[in-house]
Protein backbone atom coordinates (compact mmCIF):
# COMPACT_ATOMS: atom_id res chain seq x y z
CA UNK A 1 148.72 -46.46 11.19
CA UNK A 2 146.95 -48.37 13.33
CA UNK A 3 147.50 -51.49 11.80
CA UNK A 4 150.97 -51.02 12.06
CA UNK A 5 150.55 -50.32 15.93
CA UNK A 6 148.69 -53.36 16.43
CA UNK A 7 151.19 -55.39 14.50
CA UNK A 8 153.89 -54.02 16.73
CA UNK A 9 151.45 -54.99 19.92
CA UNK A 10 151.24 -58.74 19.07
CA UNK A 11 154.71 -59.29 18.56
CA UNK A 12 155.02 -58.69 21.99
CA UNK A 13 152.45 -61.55 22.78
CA UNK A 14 153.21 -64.58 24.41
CA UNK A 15 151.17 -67.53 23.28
CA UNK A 16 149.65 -69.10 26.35
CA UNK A 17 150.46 -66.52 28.50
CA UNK A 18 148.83 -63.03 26.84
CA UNK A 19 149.95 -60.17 25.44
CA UNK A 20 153.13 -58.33 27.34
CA UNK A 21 152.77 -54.14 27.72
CA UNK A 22 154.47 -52.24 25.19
CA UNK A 23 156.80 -50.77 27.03
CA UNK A 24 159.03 -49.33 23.91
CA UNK A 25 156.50 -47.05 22.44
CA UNK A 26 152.58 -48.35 22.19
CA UNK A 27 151.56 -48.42 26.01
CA UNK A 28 150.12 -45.76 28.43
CA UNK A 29 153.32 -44.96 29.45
CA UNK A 30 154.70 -43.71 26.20
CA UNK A 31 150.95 -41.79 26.20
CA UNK A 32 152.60 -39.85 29.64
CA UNK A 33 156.26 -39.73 28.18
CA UNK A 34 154.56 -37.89 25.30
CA UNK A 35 153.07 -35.16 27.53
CA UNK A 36 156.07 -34.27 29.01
CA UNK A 37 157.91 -34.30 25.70
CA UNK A 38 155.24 -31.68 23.70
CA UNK A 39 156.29 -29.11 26.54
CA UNK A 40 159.85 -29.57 25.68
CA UNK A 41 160.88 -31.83 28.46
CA UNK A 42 163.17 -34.78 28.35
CA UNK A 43 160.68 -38.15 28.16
CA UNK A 44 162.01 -41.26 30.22
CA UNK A 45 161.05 -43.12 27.78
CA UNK A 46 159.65 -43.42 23.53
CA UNK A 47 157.06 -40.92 23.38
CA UNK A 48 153.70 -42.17 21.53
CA UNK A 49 153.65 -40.98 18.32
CA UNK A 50 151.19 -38.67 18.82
CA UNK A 51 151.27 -36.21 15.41
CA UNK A 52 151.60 -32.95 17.64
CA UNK A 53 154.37 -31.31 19.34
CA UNK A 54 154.79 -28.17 21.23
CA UNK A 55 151.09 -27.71 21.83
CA UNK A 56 150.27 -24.95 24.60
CA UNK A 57 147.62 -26.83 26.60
CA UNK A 58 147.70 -30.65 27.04
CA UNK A 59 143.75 -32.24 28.43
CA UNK A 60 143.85 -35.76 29.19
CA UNK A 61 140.47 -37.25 30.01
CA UNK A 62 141.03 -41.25 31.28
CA UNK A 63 138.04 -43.42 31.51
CA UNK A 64 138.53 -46.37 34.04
CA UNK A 65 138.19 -49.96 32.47
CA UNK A 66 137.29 -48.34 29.02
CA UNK A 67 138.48 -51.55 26.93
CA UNK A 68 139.37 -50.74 22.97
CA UNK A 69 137.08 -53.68 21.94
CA UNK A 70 133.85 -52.23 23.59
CA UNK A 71 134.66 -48.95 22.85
CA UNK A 72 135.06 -49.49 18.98
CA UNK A 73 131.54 -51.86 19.28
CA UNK A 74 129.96 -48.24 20.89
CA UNK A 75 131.00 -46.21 17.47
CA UNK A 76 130.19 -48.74 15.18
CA UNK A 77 125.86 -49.46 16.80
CA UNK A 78 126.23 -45.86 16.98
CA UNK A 79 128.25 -44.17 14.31
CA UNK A 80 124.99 -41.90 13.36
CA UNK A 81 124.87 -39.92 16.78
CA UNK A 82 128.44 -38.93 16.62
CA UNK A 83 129.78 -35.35 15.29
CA UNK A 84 133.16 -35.70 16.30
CA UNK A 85 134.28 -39.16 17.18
CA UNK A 86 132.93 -40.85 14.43
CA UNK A 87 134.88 -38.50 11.94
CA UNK A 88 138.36 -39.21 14.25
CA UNK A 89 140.69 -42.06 13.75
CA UNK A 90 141.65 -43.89 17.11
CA UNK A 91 144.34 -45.97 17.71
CA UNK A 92 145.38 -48.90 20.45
CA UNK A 93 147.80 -48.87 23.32
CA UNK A 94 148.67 -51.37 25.97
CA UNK A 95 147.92 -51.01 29.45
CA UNK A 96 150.74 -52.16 31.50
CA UNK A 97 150.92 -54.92 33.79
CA UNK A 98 149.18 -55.43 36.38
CA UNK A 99 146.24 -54.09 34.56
CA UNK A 100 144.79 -52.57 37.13
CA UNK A 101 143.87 -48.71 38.53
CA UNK A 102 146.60 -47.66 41.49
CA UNK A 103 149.60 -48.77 38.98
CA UNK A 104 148.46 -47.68 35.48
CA UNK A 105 147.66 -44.01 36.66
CA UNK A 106 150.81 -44.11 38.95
CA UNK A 107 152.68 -44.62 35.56
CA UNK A 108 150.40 -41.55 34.21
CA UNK A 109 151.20 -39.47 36.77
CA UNK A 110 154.81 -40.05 36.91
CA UNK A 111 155.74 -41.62 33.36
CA UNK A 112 157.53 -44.09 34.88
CA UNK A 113 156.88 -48.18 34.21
CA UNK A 114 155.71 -50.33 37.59
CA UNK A 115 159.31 -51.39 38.09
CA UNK A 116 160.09 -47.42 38.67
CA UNK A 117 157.37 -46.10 40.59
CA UNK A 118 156.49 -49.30 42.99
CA UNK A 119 152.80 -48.92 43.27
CA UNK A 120 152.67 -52.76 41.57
CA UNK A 121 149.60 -53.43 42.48
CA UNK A 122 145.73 -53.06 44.70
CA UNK A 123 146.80 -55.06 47.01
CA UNK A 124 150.60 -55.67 47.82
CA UNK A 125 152.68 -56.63 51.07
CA UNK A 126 154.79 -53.53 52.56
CA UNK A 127 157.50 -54.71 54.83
CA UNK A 128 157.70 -51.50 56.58
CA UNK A 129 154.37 -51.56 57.58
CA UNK A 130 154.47 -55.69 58.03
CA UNK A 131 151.40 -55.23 56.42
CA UNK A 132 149.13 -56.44 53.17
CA UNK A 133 147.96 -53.08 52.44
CA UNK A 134 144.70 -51.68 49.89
CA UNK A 135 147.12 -49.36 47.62
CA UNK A 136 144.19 -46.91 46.70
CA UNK A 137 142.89 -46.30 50.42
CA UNK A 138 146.32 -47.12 52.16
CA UNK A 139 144.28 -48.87 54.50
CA UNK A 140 144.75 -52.55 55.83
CA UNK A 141 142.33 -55.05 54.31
CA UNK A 142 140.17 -55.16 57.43
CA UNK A 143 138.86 -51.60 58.48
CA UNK A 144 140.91 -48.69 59.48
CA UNK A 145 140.19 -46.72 55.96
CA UNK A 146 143.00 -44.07 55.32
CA UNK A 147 145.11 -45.46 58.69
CA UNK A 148 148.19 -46.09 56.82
CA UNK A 149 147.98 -43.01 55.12
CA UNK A 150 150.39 -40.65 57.44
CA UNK A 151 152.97 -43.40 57.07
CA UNK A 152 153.08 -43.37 52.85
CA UNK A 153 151.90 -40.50 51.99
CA UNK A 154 155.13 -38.62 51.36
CA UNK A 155 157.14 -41.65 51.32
CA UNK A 156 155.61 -44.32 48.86
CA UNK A 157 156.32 -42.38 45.43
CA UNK A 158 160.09 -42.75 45.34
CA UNK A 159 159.94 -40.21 41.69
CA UNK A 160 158.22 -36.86 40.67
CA UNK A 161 154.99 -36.42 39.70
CA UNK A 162 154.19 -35.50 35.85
CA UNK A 163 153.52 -32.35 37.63
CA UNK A 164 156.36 -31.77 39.33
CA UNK A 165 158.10 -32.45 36.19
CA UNK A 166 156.34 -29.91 34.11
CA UNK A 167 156.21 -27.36 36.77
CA UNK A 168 160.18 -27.03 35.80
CA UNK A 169 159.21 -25.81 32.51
CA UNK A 170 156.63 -23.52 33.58
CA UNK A 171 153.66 -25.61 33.09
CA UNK A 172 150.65 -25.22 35.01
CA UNK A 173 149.16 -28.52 36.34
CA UNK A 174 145.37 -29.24 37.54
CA UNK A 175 143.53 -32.68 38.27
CA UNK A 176 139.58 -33.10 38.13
CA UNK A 177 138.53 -36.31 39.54
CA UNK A 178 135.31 -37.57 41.58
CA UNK A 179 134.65 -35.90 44.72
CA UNK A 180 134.73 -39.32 46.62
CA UNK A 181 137.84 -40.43 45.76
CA UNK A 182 139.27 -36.56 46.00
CA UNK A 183 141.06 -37.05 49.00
CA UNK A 184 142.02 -40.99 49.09
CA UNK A 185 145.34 -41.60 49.69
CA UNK A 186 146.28 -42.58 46.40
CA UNK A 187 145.02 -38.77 44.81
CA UNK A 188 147.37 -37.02 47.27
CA UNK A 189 150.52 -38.96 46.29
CA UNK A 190 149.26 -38.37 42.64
CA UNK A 191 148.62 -35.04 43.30
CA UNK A 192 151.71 -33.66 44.13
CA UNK A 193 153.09 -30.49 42.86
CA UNK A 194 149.27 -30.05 41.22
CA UNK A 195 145.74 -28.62 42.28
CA UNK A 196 143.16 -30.89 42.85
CA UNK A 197 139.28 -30.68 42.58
CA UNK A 198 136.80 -32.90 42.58
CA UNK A 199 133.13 -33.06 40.65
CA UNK A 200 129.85 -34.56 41.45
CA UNK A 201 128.51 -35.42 37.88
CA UNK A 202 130.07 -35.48 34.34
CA UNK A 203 128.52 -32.56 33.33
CA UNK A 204 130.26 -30.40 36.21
CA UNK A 205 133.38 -32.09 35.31
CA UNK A 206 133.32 -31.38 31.52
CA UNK A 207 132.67 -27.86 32.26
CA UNK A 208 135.16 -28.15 35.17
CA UNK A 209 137.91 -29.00 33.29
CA UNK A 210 136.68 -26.33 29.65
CA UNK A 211 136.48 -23.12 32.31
CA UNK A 212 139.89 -23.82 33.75
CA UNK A 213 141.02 -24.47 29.81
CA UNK A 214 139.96 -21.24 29.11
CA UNK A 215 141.58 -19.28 32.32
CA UNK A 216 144.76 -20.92 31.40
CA UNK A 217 144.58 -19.61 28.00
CA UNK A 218 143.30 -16.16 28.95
CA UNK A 219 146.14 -15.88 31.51
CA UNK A 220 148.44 -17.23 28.49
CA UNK A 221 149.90 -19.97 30.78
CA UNK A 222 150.83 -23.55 29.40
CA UNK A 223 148.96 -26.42 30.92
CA UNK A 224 147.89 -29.86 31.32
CA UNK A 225 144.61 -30.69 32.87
CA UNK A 226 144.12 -34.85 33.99
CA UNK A 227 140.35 -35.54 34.30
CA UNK A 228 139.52 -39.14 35.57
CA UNK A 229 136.35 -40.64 35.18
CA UNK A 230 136.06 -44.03 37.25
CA UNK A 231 132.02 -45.24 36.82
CA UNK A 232 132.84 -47.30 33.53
CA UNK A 233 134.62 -49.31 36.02
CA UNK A 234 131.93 -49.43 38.68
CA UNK A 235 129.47 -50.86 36.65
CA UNK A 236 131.91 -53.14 34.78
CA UNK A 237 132.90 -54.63 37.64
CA UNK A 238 129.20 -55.09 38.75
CA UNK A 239 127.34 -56.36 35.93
CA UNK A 240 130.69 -57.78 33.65
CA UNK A 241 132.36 -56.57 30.28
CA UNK A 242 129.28 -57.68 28.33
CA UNK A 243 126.36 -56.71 30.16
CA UNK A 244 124.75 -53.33 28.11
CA UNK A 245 124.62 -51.17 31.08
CA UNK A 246 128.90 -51.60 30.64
CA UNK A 247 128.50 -50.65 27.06
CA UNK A 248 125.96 -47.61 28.10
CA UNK A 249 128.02 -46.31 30.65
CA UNK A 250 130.77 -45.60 27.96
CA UNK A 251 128.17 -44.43 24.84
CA UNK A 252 126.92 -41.93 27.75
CA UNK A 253 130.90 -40.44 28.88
CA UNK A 254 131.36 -40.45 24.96
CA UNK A 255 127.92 -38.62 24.25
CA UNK A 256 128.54 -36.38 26.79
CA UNK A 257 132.56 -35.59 26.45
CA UNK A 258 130.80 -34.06 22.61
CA UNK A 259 127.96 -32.35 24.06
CA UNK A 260 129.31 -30.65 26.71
CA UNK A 261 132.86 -30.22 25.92
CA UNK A 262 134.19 -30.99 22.24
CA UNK A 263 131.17 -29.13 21.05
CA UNK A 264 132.75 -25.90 23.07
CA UNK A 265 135.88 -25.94 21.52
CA UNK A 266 136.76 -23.70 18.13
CA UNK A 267 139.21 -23.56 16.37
CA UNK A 268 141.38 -20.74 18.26
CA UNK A 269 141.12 -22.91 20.95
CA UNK A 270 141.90 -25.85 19.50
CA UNK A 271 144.82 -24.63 17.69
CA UNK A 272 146.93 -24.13 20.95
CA UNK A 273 145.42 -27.24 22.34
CA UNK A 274 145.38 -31.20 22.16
CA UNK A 275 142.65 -33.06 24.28
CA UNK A 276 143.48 -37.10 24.37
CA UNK A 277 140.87 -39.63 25.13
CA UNK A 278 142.15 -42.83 26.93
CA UNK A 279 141.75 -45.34 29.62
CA UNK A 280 143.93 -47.04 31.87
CA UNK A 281 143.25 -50.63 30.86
CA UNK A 282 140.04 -52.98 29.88
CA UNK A 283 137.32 -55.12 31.12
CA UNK A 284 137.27 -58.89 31.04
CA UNK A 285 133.94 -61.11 31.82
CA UNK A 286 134.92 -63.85 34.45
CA UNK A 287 131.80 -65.53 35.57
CA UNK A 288 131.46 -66.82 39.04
CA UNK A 289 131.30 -70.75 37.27
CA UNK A 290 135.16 -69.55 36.33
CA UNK A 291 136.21 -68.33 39.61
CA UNK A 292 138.57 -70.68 41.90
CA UNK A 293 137.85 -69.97 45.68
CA UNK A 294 139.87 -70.62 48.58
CA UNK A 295 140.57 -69.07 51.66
CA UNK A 296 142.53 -69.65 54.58
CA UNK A 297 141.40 -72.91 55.76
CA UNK A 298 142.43 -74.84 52.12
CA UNK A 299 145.63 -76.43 51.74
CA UNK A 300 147.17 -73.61 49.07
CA UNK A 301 147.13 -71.04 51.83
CA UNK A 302 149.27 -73.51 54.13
CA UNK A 303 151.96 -73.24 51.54
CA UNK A 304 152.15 -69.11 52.08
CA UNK A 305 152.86 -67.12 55.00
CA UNK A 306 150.40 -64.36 54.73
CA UNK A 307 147.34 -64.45 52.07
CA UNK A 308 147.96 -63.49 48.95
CA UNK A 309 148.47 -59.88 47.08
CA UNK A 310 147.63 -58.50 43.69
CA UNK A 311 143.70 -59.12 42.96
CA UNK A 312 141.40 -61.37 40.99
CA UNK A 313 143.17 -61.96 37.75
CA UNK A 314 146.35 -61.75 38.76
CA UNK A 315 148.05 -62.04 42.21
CA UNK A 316 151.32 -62.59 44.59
CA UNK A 317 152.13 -65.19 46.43
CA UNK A 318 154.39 -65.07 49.69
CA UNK A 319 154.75 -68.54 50.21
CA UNK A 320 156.93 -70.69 52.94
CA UNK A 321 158.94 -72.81 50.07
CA UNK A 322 159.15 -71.85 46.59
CA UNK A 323 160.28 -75.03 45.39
CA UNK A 324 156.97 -76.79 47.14
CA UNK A 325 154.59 -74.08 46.36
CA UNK A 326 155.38 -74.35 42.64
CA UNK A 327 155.01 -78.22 42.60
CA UNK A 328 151.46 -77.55 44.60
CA UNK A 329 150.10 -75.29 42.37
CA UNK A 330 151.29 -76.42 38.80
CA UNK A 331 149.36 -80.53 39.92
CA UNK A 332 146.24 -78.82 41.10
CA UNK A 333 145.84 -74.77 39.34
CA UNK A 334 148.14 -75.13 36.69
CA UNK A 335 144.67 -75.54 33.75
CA UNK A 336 143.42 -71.73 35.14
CA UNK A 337 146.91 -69.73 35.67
CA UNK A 338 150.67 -69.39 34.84
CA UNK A 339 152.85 -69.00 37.83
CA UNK A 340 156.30 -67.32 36.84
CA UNK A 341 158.81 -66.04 39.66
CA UNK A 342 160.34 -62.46 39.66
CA UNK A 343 163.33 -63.89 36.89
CA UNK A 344 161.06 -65.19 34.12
CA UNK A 345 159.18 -61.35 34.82
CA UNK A 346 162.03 -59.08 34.64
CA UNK A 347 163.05 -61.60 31.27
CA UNK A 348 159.72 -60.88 29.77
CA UNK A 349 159.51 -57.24 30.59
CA UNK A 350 156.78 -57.33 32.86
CA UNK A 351 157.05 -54.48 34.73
CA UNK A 352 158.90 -52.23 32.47
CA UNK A 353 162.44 -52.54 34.56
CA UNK A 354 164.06 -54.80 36.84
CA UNK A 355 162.85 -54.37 40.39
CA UNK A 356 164.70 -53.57 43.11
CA UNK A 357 164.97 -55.33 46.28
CA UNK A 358 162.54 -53.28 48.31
CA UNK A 359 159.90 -53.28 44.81
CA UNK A 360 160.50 -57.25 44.81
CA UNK A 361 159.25 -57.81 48.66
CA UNK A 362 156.03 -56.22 47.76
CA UNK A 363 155.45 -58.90 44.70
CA UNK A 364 156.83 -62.04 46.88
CA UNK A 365 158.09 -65.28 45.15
CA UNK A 366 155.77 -65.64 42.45
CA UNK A 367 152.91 -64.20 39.57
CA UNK A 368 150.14 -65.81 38.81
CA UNK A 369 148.51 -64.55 35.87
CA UNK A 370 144.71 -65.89 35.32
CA UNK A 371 144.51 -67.98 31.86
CA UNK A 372 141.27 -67.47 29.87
CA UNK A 373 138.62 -65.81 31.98
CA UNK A 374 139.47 -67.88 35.23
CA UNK A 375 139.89 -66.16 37.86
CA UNK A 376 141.33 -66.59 41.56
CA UNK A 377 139.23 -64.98 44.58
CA UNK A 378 140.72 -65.34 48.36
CA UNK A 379 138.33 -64.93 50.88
CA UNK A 380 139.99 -61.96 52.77
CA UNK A 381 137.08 -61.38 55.06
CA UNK A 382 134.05 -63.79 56.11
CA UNK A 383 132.67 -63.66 52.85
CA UNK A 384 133.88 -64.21 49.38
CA UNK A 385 133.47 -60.94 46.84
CA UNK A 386 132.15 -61.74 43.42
CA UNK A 387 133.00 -59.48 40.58
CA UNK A 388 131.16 -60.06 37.14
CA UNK A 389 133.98 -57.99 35.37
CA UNK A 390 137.56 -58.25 36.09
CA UNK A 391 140.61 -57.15 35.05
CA UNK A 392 144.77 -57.18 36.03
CA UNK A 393 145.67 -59.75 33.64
CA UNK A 394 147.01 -60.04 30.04
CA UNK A 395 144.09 -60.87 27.80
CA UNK A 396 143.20 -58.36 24.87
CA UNK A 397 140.33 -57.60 26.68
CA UNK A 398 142.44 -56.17 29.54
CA UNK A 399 145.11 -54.97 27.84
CA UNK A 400 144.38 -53.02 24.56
CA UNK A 401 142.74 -49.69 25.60
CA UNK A 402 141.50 -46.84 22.88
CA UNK A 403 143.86 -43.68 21.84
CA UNK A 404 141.54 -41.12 20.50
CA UNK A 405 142.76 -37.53 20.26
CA UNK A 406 141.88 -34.10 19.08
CA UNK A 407 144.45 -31.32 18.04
């Protein structure tokens, strides 16, 4: 099956350019569309074909930046220390595009593309604030952490939650992410119609997330727990894609999700009960010799009226001329990244929809989308920010994330 999947994947590639999300039926959001389907809801869109249906209790662990390539290298070096994943077959998905945190679980927690929800991005330009604004924090990009937050917290997410959704069909909904993040703006908005909790360690979480498994099924209530696990990111981002501490950080979540939780579950439980194992897109390695700098002072920036949006491997530009900036960039970028204005994206697919007016101020004229592993870093502050690992753009790297699942 999952050759078929993959063949499915690549005919949605674009030589050149990467390979498109899979909006149709093989992408994260189908993964979402699914949930809502196996309690007998109405899916916005193809469900994945996950072989279950009308399962009880739904778990969904997501693992930040876990990319399908490193995570099939960590079962193959270690096939020998695994009980349960080495015995399970695992499939690919696409991320969607960006590929990047505050959208991809926005289209989790809502099962709705980009185009739909209009969190399109880290960083994006909200006219009603007149402001380039950090879409996890709700913050501005210089201080003032959380000050935006009263303005978009009820307002940003134009469409239900995933657990406002199920709550119509009597589903009970609970979230289990890290207690730093717990109450950042982007949790409350995804939070909605849903209890929140957060953890200090994964072992707290795992047993988090089995206790409250158990009180739903004790209290025989239907239910769908989200646990997000964001450190396979941190260190990605830190040390890049290939460093081993990346690859250890996911053996140890894996390790540990079969210690401390898979190993709990029997059959009774498990025959009521599907637990998925996912991520919300990859890890690419983008050296600092493949990063192209600039900042406010070089001559790009005095084709754009405010700095640019989006992040490292991908990013907006708000620029004074279209017709100029295009000419400008293709003579001197045009070897590191494809610029393509909203048209070409909504041709292509790339957010899942066409966007409406409001959705296509936050984006500005044009995409850029990072070729190889170039990528661009604007010097928002007085210093430039290096990250080893990247991701946001199209490459397989970034893209393809792991579908494992238990049921």
């Amino acid at each position: 099956m999952w050759k078929e999947i993959f063949k499915k994947i690549y005919e949605n590639k674009i030589e050149g350019l990467g390979i498109l999300p899979h909006y149709e039926e093989y992408s994260i959001l189908n993964i979402a569309n699914w949930v809502i389907e196996n309690f007998e809801g109405v899916p916005f869109y193809k469900p994945y074909p996950l072989p279950f249906k009308g399962k009880k209790h739904v778990v969904l662990f997501l693992v930040d930046a876990m990319s399908y390539n490193t995570f099939k290298l960590v079962l193959k070096e270690k096939k020998n220390e695994f009980k349960f994943l080495g015995r399970n077959q695992f499939f690919p998905a696409t991320s969607i595009f960006p590929s990047t945190t505050a959208n991809a679980i926005t289209t989790f927690m809502t099962a709705k593309p980009p185009a739909e929800h209009g969190i399109l991005g880290y960083i994006l330009f909200l006219k009603e604030l007149g402001a380039l604004v950090n879409m996890i924090e709700f913050s501005p990009l210089f201080g003032g952490k959380g000050i935006f937050e009263p303005y978009l917290v009820n307002d940003i997410l134009e469409v239900e939650t995933i657990n406002e959704i199920l709550g119509k069909y009597g589903v009970k909904t609970f979230t289990h992410t890290h207690s730093d993040i717990v109450r950042s703006g982007l949790s409350k908005i995804h939070n909605k119609g849903s209890n929140i909790k957060g953890y200090k360690s994964l072992v707290e979480m795992f047993g988090m997330v089995y206790d409250k498994l158990v009180d739903f099924i004790n209290k025989d209530e239907k239910s769908f727990q989200f646990a997000y696990y964001g450190y396979v990111d941190g260190i990605g981002h830190k040390y890049g894609a290939k460093d081993y501490k990346y690859k250890a950080q996911i053996y140890w979540f894996l390790k540990m999700l079969e210690n401390e939780f898979l190993e709990r579950i029997n059959d009774k439980i498990l025959k009521d009960t599907v637990i998925i194992i996912t991520a919300d897109h990859g890890m690419l390695e983008s050296p600092l010799t493949k990063e192209i700098r600039f900042s406010n002072e070089n001559e790009i920036s005095k084709h754009l009226w405010i700095p640019p949006g989006g992040e490292m491997r991908m990013m907006y530009f708000y620029t004074k001329n279209k017709k100029n900036f295009y000419e400008f960039f293709n003579s001197n970028y045009k070897d590191y990244g494809n610029l393509i204005d909203i048209e070409e994206a909504e041709k292509i697919n790339l957010f899942g929809a066409k966007l409406n007016q409001k959705y296509r101020e936050r984006v500005g004229d044009y995409i850029m989308i990072s070729k190889s592993n170039y990528s661009f870093v604007y010097k928002y502050g007085g210093s430039f920010v290096h990250l080893k690992g990247k991701h946001g753009g199209l490459s397989f790297h970034e893209m393809i994330v792991p579908v494992i699942f238990f049921g």
